[in-house]
C-alpha atoms as a PDB file:
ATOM      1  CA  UNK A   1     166.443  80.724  79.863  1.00  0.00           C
ATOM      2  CA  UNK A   2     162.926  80.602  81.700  1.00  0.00           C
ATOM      3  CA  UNK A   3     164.033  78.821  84.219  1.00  0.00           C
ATOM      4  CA  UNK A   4     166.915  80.588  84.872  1.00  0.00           C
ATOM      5  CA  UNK A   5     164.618  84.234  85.127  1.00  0.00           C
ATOM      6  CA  UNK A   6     162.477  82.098  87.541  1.00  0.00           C
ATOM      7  CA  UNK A   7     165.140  81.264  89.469  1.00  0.00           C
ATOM      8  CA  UNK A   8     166.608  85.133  89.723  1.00  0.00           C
ATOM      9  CA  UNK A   9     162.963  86.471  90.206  1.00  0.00           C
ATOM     10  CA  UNK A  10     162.712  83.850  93.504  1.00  0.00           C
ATOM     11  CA  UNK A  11     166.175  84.807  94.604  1.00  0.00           C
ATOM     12  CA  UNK A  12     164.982  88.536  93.941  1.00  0.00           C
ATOM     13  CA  UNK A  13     161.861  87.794  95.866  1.00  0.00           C
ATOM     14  CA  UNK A  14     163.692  85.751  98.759  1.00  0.00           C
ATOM     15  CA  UNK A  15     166.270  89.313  98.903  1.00  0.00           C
ATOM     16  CA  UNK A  16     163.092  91.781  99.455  1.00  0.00           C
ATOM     17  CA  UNK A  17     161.506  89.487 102.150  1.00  0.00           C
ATOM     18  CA  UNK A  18     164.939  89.697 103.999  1.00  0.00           C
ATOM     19  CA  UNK A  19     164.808  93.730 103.654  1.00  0.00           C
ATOM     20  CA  UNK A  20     162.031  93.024 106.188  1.00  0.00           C
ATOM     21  CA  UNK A  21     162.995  92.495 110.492  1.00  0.00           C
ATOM     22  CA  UNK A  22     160.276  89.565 110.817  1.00  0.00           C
ATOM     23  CA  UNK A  23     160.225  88.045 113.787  1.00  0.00           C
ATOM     24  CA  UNK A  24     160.405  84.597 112.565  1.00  0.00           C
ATOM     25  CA  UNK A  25     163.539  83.893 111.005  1.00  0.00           C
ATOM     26  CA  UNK A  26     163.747  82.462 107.670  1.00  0.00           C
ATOM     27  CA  UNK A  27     164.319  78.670 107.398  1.00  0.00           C
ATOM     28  CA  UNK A  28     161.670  77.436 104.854  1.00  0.00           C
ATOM     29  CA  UNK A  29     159.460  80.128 103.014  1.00  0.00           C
ATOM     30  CA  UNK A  30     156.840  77.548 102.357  1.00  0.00           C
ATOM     31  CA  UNK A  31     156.114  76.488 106.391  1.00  0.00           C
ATOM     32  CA  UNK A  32     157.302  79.786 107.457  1.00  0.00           C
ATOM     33  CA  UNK A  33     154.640  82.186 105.711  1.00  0.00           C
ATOM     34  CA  UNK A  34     152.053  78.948 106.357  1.00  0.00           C
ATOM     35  CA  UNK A  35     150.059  80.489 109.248  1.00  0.00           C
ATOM     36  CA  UNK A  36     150.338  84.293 107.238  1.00  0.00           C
ATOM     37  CA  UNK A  37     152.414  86.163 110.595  1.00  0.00           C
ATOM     38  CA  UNK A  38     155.003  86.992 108.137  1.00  0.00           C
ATOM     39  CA  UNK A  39     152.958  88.138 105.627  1.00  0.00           C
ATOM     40  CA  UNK A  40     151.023  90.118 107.875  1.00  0.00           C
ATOM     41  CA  UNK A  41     154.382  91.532 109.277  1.00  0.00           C
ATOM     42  CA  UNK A  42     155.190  92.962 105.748  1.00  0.00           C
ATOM     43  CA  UNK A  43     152.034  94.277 105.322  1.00  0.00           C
ATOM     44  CA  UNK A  44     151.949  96.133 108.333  1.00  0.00           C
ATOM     45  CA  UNK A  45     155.099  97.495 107.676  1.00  0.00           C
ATOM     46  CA  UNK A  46     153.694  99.463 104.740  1.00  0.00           C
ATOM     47  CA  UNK A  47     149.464  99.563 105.618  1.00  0.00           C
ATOM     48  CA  UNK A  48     149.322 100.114 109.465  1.00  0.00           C
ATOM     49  CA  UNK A  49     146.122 101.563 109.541  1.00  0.00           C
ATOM     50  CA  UNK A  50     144.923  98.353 108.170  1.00  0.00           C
ATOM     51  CA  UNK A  51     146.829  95.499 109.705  1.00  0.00           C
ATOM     52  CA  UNK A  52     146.618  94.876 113.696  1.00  0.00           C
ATOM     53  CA  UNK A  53     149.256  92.203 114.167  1.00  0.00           C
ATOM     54  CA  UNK A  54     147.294  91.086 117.633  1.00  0.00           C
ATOM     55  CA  UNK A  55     145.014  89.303 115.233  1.00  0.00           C
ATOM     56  CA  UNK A  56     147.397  86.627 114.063  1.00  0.00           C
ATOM     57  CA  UNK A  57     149.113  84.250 116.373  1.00  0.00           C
ATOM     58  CA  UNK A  58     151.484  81.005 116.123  1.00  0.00           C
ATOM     59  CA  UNK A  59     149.476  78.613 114.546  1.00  0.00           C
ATOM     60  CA  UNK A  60     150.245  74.668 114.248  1.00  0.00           C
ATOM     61  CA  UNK A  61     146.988  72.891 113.192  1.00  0.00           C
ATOM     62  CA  UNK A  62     146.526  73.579 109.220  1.00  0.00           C
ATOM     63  CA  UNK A  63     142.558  74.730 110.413  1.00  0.00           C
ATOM     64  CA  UNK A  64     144.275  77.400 112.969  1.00  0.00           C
ATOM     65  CA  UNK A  65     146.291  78.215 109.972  1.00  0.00           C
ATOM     66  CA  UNK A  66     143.665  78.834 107.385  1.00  0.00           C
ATOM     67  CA  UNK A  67     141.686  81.031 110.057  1.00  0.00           C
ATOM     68  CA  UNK A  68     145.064  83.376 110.059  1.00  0.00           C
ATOM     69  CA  UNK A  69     144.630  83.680 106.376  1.00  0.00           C
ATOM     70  CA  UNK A  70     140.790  84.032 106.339  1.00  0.00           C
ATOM     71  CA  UNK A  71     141.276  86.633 108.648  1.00  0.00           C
ATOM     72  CA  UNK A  72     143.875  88.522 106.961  1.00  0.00           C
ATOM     73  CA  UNK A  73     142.216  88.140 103.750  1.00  0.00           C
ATOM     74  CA  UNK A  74     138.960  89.922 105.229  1.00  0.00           C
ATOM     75  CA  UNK A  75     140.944  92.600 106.952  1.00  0.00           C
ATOM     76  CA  UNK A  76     143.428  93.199 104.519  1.00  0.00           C
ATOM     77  CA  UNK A  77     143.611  91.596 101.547  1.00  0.00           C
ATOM     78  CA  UNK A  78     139.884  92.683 100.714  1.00  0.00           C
ATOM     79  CA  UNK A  79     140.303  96.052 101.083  1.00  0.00           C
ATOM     80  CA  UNK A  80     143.552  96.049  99.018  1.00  0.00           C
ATOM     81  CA  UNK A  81     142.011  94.569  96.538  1.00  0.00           C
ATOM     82  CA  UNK A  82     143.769  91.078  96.573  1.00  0.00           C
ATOM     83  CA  UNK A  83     141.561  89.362  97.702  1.00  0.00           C
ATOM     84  CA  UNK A  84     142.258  85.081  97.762  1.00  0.00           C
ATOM     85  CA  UNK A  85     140.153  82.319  97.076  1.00  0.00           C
ATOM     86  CA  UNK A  86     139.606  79.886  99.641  1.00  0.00           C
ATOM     87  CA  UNK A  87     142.188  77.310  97.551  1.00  0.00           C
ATOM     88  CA  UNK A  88     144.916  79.620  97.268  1.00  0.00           C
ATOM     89  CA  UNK A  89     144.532  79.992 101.517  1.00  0.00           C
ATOM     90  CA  UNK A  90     144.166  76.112 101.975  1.00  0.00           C
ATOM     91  CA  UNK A  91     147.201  75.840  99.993  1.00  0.00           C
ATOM     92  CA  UNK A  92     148.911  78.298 101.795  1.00  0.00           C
ATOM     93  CA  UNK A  93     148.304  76.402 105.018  1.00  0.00           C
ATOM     94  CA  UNK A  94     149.583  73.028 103.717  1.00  0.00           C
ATOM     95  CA  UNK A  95     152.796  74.792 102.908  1.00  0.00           C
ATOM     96  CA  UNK A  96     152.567  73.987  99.523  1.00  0.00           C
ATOM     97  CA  UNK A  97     155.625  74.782  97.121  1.00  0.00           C
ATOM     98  CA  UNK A  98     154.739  77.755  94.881  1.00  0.00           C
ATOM     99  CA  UNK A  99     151.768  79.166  96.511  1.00  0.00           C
ATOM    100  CA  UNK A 100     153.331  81.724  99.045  1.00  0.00           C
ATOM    101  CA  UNK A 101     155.856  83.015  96.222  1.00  0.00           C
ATOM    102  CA  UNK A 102     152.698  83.620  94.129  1.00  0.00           C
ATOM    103  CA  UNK A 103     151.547  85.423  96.649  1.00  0.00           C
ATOM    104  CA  UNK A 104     154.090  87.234  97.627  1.00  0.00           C
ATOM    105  CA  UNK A 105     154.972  88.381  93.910  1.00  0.00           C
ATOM    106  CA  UNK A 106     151.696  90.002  93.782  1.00  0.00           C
ATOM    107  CA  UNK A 107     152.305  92.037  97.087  1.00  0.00           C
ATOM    108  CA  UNK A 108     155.696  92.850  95.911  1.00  0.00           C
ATOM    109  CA  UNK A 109     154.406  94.590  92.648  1.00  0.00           C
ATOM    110  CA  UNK A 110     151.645  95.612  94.982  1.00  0.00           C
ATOM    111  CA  UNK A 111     154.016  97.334  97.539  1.00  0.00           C
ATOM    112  CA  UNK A 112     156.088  98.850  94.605  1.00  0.00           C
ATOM    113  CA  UNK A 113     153.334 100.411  92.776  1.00  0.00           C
ATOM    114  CA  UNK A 114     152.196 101.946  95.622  1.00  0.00           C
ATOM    115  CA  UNK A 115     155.507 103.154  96.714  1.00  0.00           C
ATOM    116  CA  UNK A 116     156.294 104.775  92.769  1.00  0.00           C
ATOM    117  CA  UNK A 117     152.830 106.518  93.262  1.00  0.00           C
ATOM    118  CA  UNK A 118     151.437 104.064  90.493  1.00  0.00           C
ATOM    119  CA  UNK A 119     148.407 102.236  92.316  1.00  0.00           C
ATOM    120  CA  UNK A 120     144.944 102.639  91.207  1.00  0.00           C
ATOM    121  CA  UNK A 121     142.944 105.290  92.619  1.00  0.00           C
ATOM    122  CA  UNK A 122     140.153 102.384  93.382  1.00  0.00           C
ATOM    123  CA  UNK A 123     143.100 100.689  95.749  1.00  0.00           C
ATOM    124  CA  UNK A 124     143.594 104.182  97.387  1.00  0.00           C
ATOM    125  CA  UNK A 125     139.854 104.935  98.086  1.00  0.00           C
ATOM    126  CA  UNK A 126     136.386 103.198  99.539  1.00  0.00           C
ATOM    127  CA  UNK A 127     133.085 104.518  98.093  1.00  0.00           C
ATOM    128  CA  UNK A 128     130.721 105.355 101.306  1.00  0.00           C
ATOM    129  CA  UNK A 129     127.447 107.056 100.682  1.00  0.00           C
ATOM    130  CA  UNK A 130     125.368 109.115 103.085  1.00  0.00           C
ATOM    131  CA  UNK A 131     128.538 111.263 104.436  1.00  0.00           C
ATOM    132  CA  UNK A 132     128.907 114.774 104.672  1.00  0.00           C
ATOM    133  CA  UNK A 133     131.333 116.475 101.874  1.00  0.00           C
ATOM    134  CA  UNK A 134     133.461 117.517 105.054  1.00  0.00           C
ATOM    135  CA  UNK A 135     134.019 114.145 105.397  1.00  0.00           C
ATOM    136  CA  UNK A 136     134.525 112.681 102.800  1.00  0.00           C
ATOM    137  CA  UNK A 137     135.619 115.120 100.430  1.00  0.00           C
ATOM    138  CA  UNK A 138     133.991 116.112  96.728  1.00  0.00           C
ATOM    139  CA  UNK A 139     131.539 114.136  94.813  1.00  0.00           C
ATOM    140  CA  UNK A 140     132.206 112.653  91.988  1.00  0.00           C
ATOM    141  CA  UNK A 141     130.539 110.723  89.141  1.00  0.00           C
ATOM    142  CA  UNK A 142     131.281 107.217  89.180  1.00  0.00           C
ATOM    143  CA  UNK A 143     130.124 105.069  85.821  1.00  0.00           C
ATOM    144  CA  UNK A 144     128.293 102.053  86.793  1.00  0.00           C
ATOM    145  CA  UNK A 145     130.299  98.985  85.746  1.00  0.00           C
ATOM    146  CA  UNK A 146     126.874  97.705  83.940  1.00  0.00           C
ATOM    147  CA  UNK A 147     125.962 100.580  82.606  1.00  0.00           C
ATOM    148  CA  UNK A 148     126.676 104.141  81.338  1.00  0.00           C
ATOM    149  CA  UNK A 149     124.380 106.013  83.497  1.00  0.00           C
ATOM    150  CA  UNK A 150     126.974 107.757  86.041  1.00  0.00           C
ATOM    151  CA  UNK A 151     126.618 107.611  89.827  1.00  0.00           C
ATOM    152  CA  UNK A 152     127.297 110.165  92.284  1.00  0.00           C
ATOM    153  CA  UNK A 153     129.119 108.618  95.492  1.00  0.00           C
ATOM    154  CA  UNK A 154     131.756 109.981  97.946  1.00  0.00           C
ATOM    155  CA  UNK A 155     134.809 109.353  98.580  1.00  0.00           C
ATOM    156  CA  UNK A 156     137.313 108.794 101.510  1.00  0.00           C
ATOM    157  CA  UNK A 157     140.646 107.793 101.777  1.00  0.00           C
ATOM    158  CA  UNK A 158     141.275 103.840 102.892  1.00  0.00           C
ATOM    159  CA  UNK A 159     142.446 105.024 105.891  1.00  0.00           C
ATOM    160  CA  UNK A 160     139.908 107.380 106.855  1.00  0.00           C
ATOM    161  CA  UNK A 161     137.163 104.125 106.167  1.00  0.00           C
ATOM    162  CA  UNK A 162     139.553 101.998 108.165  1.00  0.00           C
ATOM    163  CA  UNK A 163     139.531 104.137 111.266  1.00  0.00           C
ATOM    164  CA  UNK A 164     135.820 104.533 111.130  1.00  0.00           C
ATOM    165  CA  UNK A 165     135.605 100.993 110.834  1.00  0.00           C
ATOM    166  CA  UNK A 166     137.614 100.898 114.142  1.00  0.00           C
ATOM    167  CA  UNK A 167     135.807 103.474 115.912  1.00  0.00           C
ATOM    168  CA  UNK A 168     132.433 101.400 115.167  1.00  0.00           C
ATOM    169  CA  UNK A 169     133.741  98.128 116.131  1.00  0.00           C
ATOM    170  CA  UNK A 170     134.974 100.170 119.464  1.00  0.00           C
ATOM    171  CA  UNK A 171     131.498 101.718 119.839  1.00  0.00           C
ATOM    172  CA  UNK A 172     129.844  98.353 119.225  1.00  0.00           C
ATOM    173  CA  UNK A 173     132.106  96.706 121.965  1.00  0.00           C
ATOM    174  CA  UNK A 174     130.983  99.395 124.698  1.00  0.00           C
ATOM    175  CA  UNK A 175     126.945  98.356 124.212  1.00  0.00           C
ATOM    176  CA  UNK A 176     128.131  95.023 124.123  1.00  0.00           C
ATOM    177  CA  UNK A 177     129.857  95.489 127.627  1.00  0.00           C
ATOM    178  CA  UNK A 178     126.997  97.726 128.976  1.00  0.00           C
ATOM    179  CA  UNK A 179     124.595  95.846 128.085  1.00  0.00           C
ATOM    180  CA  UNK A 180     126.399  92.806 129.854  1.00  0.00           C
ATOM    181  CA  UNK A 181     126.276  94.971 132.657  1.00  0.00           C
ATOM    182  CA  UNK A 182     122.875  95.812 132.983  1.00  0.00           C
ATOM    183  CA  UNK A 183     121.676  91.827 132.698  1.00  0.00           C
ATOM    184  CA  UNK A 184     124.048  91.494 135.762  1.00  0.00           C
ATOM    185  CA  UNK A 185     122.252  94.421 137.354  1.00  0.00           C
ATOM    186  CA  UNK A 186     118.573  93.251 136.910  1.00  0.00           C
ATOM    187  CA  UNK A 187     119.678  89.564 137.911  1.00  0.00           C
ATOM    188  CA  UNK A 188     121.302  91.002 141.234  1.00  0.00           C
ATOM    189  CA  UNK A 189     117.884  92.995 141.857  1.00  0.00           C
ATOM    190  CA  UNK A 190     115.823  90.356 141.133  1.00  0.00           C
ATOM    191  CA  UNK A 191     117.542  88.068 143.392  1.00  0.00           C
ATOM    192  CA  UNK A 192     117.645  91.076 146.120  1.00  0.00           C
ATOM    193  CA  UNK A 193     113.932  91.036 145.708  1.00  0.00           C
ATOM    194  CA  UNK A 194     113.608  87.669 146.184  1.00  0.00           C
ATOM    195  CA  UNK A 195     115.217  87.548 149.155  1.00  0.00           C
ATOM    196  CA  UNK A 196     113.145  90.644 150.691  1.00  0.00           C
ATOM    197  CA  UNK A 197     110.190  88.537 149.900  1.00  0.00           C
ATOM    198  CA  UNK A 198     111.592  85.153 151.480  1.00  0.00           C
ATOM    199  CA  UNK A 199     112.416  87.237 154.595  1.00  0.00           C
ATOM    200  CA  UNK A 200     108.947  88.954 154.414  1.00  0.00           C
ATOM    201  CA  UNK A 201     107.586  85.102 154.766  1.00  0.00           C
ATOM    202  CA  UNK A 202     109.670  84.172 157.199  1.00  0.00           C
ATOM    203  CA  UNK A 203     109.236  87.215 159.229  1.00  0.00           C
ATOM    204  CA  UNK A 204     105.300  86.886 159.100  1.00  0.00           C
ATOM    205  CA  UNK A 205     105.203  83.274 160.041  1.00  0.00           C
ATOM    206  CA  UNK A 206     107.446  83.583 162.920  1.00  0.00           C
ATOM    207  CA  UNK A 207     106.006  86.629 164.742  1.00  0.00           C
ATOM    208  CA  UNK A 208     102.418  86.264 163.450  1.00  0.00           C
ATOM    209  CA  UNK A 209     102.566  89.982 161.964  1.00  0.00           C
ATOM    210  CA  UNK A 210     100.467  89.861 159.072  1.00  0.00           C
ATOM    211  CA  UNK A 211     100.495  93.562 157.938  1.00  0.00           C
ATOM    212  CA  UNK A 212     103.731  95.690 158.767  1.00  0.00           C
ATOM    213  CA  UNK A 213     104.415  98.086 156.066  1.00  0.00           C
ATOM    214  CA  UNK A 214     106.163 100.733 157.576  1.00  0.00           C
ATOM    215  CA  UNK A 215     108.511  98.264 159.558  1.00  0.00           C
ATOM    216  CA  UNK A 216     109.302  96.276 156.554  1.00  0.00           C
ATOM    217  CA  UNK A 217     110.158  99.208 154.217  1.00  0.00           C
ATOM    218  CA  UNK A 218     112.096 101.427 156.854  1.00  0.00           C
ATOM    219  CA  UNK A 219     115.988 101.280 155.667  1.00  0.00           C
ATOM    220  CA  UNK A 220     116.976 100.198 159.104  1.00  0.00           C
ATOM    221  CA  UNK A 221     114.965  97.188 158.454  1.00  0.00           C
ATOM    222  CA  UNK A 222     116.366  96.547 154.872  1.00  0.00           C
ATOM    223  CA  UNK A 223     119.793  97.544 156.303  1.00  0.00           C
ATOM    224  CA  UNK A 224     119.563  94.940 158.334  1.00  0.00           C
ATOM    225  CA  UNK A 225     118.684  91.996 155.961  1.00  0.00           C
ATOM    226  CA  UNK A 226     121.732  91.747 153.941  1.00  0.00           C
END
């Protein structure tokens, strides 16, 4: 009898994954889901805000594989509160039977909680201090885990921390760029002083001028060195 409810609850399983228009089509669940594109497919499908698909690419290496799952599990997983342990992923990367349908139960009740309105609030929201109530919303109390002495934090939808989370990563990207920018900047003016003085050298001990100020700072002069 048990093995025959396995058996339904895999075919069951292997059913909702097909409800899905993956781009890889299904040959063996095991190597298929190994580098986590499919996986991240489905998620995407029902978290957008949280899953960029750009992220994941064809992996054939079992190392490139486990970095797809480390990354999904820090993007995604985390925040959804499903978070896996560095065995599950390894195993998920060898294409080991049993691991991805484990997996991929989990999501499944995951998906359908969500979708019947039944997920935890704590799946639904982030806790983010030092925002304004516009923000974020009301304050509530919160009781410590490890104690009974309540804490006031705010809260923000999932979505609302994921775009912020965007926007900074954006943000941080710019000063990244700008910065790059600048270095290339003082390194061109540097050199462009360099050369000034080189020329200044040159220009001395070929004419004998010792002190020329006027000439050597007159645009038509600098014009003319470059």
């Amino acid at each position: 009898m048990g093995g025959r409810s396995l058996e339904s609850d895999v075919a069951g399983l292997y059913k909702w994954i097909d409800n899905y228009p993956l781009t890889r089509q299904k040959r063996n669940i095991h190597r298929d889901f190994s580098d986590a594109i499919p996986l991240a497919e489905i998620l995407k499908y029902h978290y957008p805000k949280l899953v960029e698909l750009h992220n994941y690419t064809p992996r054939n290496s079992v190392s490139q594989k486990l970095d797809n799952w480390q990354t999904l599990n820090r993007k995604v997983l985390n925040k959804l509160d499903m978070t896996l342990s560095t065995k599950v992923m390894e195993q998920l990367a060898h294409s080991m039977p049993g691991a991805i349908e484990k997996v991929l139960f989990d999501i499944k009740q995951k998906i359908e909680a969500k979708n019947n309105g039944e997920d935890r609030p704590s799946d639904d929201v982030y806790f983010i201090e030092g925002l304004s109530a516009s923000i974020s919303g009301s304050i509530i109390p919160i009781k410590a885990k490890n104690g009974t002495k309540p804490l006031d934090h705010k809260v923000i939808p999932i979505d609302t921390f994921t775009r912020m989370e965007s926007e900074l990563e954006e943000k941080n990207e710019a000063i990244r760029i700008l910065k790059n920018k600048l270095q290339h900047l003082e390194s061109l003016l540097q050199i462009k002083d360099e050369r000034i003085n080189d020329l200044t050298r040159q220009l001395q001990q070929n004419s004998g001028v010792t002190s020329q100020p006027s000439l050597l700072k007159s645009p038509k002069f600098l014009n003319n060195l470059f």
